[in-house]
C-alpha atoms as a PDB file:
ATOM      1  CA  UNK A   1      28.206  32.006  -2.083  1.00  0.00           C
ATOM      2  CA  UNK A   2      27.948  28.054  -2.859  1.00  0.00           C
ATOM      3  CA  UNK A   3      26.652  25.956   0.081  1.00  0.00           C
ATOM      4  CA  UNK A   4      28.278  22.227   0.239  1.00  0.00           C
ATOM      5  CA  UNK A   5      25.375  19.866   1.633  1.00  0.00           C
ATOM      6  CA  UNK A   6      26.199  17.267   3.479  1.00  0.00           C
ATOM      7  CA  UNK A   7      24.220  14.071   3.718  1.00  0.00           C
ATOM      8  CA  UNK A   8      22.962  13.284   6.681  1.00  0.00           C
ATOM      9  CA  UNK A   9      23.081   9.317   7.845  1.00  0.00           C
ATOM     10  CA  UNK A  10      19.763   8.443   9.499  1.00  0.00           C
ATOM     11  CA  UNK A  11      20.027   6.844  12.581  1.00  0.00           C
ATOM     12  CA  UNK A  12      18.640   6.843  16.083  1.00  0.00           C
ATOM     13  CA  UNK A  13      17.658  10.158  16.166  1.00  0.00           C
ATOM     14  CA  UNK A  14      16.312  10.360  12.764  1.00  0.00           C
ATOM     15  CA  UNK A  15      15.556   6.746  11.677  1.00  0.00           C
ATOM     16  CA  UNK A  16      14.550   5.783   8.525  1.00  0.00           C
ATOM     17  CA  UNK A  17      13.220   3.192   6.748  1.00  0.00           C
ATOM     18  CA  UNK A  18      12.193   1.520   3.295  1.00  0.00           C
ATOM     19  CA  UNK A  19      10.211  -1.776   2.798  1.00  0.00           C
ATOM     20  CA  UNK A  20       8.136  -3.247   0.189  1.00  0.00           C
ATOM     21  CA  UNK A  21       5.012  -2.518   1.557  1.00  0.00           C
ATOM     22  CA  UNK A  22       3.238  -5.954   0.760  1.00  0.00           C
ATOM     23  CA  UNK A  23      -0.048  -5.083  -0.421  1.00  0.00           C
ATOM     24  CA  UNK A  24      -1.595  -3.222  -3.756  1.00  0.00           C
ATOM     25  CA  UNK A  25      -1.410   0.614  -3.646  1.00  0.00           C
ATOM     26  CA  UNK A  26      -3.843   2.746  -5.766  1.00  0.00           C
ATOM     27  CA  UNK A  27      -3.855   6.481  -6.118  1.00  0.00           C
ATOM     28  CA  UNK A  28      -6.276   8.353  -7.526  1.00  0.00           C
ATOM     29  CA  UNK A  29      -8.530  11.676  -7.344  1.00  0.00           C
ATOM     30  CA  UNK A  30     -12.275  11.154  -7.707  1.00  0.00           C
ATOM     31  CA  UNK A  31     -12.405   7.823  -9.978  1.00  0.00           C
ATOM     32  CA  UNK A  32      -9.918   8.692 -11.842  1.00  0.00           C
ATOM     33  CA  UNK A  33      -6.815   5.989 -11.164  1.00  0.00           C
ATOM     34  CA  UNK A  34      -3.394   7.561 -11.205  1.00  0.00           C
ATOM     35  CA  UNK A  35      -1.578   4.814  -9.762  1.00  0.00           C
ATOM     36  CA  UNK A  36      -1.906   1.203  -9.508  1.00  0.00           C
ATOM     37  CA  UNK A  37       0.865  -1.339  -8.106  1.00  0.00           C
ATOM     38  CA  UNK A  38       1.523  -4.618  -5.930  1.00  0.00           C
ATOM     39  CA  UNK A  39       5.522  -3.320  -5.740  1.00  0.00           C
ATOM     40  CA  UNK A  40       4.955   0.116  -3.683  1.00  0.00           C
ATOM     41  CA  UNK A  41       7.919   0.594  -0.916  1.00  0.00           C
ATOM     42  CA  UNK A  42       6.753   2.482   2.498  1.00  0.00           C
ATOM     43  CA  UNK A  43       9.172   4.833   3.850  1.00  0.00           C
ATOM     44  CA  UNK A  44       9.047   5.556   7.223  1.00  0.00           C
ATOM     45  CA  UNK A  45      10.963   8.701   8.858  1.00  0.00           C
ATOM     46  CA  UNK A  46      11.227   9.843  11.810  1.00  0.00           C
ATOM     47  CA  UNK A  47       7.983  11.122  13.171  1.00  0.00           C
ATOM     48  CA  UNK A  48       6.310  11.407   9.716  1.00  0.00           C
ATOM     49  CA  UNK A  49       3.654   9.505   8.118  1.00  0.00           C
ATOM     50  CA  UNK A  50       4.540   6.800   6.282  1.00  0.00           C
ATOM     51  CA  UNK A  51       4.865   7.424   2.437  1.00  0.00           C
ATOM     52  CA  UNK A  52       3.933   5.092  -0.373  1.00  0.00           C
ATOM     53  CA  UNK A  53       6.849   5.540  -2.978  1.00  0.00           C
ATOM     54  CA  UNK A  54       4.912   4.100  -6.336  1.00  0.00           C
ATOM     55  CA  UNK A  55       7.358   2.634  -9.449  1.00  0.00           C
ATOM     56  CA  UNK A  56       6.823   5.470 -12.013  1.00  0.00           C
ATOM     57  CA  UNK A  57       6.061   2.210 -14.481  1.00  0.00           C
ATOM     58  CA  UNK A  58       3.252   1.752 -12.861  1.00  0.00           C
ATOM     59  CA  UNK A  59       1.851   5.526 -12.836  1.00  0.00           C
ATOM     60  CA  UNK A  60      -0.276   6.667 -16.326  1.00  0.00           C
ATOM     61  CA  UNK A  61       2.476   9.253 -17.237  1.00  0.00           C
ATOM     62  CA  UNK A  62       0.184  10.600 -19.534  1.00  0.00           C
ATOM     63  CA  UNK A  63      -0.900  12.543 -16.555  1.00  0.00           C
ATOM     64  CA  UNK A  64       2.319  13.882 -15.313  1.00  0.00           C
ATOM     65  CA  UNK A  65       3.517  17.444 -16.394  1.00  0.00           C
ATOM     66  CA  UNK A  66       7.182  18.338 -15.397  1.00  0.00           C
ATOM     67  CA  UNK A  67       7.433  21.342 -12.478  1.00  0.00           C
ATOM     68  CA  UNK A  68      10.814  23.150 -12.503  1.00  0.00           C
ATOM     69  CA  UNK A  69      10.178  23.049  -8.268  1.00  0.00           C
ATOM     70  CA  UNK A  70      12.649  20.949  -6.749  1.00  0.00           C
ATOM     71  CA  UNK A  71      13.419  20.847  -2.669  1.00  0.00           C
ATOM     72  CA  UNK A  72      15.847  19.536  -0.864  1.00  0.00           C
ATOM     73  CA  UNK A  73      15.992  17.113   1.640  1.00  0.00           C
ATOM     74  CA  UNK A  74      19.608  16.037   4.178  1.00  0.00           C
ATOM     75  CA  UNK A  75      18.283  12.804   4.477  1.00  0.00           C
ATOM     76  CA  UNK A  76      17.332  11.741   0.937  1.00  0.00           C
ATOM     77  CA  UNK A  77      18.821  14.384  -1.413  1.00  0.00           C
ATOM     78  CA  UNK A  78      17.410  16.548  -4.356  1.00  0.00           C
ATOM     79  CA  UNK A  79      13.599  16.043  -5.027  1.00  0.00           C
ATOM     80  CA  UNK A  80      11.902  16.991  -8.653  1.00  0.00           C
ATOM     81  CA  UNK A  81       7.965  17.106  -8.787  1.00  0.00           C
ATOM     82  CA  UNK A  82       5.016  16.836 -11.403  1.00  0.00           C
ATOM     83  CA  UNK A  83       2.130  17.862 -12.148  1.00  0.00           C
ATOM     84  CA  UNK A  84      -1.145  16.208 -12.747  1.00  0.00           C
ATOM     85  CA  UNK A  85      -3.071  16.961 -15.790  1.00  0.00           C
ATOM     86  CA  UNK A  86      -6.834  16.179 -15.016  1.00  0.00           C
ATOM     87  CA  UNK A  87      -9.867  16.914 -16.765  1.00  0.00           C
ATOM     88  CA  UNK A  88     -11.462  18.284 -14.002  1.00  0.00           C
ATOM     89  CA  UNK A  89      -7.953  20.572 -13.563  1.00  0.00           C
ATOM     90  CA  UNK A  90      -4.405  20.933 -12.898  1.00  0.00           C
ATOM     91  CA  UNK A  91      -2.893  19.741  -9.523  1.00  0.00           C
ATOM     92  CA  UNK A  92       0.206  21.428  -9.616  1.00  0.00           C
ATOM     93  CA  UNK A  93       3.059  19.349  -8.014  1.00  0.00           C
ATOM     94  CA  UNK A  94       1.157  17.092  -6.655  1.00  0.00           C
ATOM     95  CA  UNK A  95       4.083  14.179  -7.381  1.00  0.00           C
ATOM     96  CA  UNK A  96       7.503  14.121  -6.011  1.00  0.00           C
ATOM     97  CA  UNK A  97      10.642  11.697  -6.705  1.00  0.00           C
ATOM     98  CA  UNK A  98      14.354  11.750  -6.037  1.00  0.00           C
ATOM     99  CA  UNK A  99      16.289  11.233  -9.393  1.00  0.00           C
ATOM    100  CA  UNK A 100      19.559  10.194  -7.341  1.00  0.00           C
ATOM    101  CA  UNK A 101      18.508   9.730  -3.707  1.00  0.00           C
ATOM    102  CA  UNK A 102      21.114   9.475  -1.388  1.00  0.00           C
ATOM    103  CA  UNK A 103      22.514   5.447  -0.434  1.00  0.00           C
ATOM    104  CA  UNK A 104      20.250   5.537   3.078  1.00  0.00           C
ATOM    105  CA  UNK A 105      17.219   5.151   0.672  1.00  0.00           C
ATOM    106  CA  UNK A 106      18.608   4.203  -2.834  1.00  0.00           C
ATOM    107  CA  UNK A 107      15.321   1.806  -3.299  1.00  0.00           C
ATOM    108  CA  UNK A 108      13.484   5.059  -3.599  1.00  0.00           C
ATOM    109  CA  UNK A 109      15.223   5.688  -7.398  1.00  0.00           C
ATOM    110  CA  UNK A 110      12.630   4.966  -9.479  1.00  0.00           C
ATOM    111  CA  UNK A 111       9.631   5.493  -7.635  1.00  0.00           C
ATOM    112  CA  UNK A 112       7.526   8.740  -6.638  1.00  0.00           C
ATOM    113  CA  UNK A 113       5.069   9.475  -4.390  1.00  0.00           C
ATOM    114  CA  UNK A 114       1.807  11.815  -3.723  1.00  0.00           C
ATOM    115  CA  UNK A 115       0.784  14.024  -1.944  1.00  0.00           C
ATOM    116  CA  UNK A 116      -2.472  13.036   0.027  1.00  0.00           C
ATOM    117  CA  UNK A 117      -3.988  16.348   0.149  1.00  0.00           C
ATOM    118  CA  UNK A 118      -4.355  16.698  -3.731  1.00  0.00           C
ATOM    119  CA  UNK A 119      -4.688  12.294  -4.379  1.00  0.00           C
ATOM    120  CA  UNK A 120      -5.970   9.562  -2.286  1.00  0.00           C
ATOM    121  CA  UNK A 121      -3.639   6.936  -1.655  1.00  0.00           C
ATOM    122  CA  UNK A 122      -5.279   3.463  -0.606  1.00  0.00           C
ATOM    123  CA  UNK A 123      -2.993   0.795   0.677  1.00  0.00           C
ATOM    124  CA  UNK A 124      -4.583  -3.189   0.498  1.00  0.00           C
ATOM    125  CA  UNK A 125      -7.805  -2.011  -1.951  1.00  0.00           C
END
């Protein structure tokens, strides 16, 4: 059985938003920088948290391993994930991104973000 999905619009009920956050971002875990950029965009969703989406330029992709996970979102489309390779350990999918997100957040392409259980994200350090 194939399922169609349908993108969902946001809107009043489930609003969403992307801005250039306006102020350096910088991930990292312990002392170890993942991360660094002045060009982050903060999505905002609903009732989440806001999310700092990162440009992958300015992530050391030495540290990113590819996951075969990928999840699935109405609002934003099909997400892929990384790794991070560490010395002090694997965090396994610990990144996520949207190769082709859907046009409600098309800024997104390009960027990825963290999870902030596994990597601190500081905005305005």
């Amino acid at each position: 059985m194939t399922t169609t999905r349908q993108p969902r619009i946001p809107g009043p009920d489930h609003p969403i938003t992307v801005e250039p956050t306006g102020a350096r971002v910088v991930a990292r875990i312990g002392g170890q920088i993942i991360a660094d950029t002045t060009r982050a965009l903060t999505l905002r969703e609903a009732g989440y948290p806001p999310v700092q989406y990162i440009p992958l330029d300015n992530v050391d992709q030495s540290l990113l391993t590819p996951s075969t996970t990928q999840t699935y979102c109405p609002y934003k489309g099909d997400a892929s994930y990384y790794g991070l390779a560490l010395a002090d350990g694997a965090r396994t999918d610990a990144v996520w991104f949207y190769p082709a997100p859907y046009d409600a957040v098309a800024d997104i392409a390009g960027h990825v973000a963290f999870y902030t259980d596994q990597v601190d994200v500081v905005v305005g350090t």
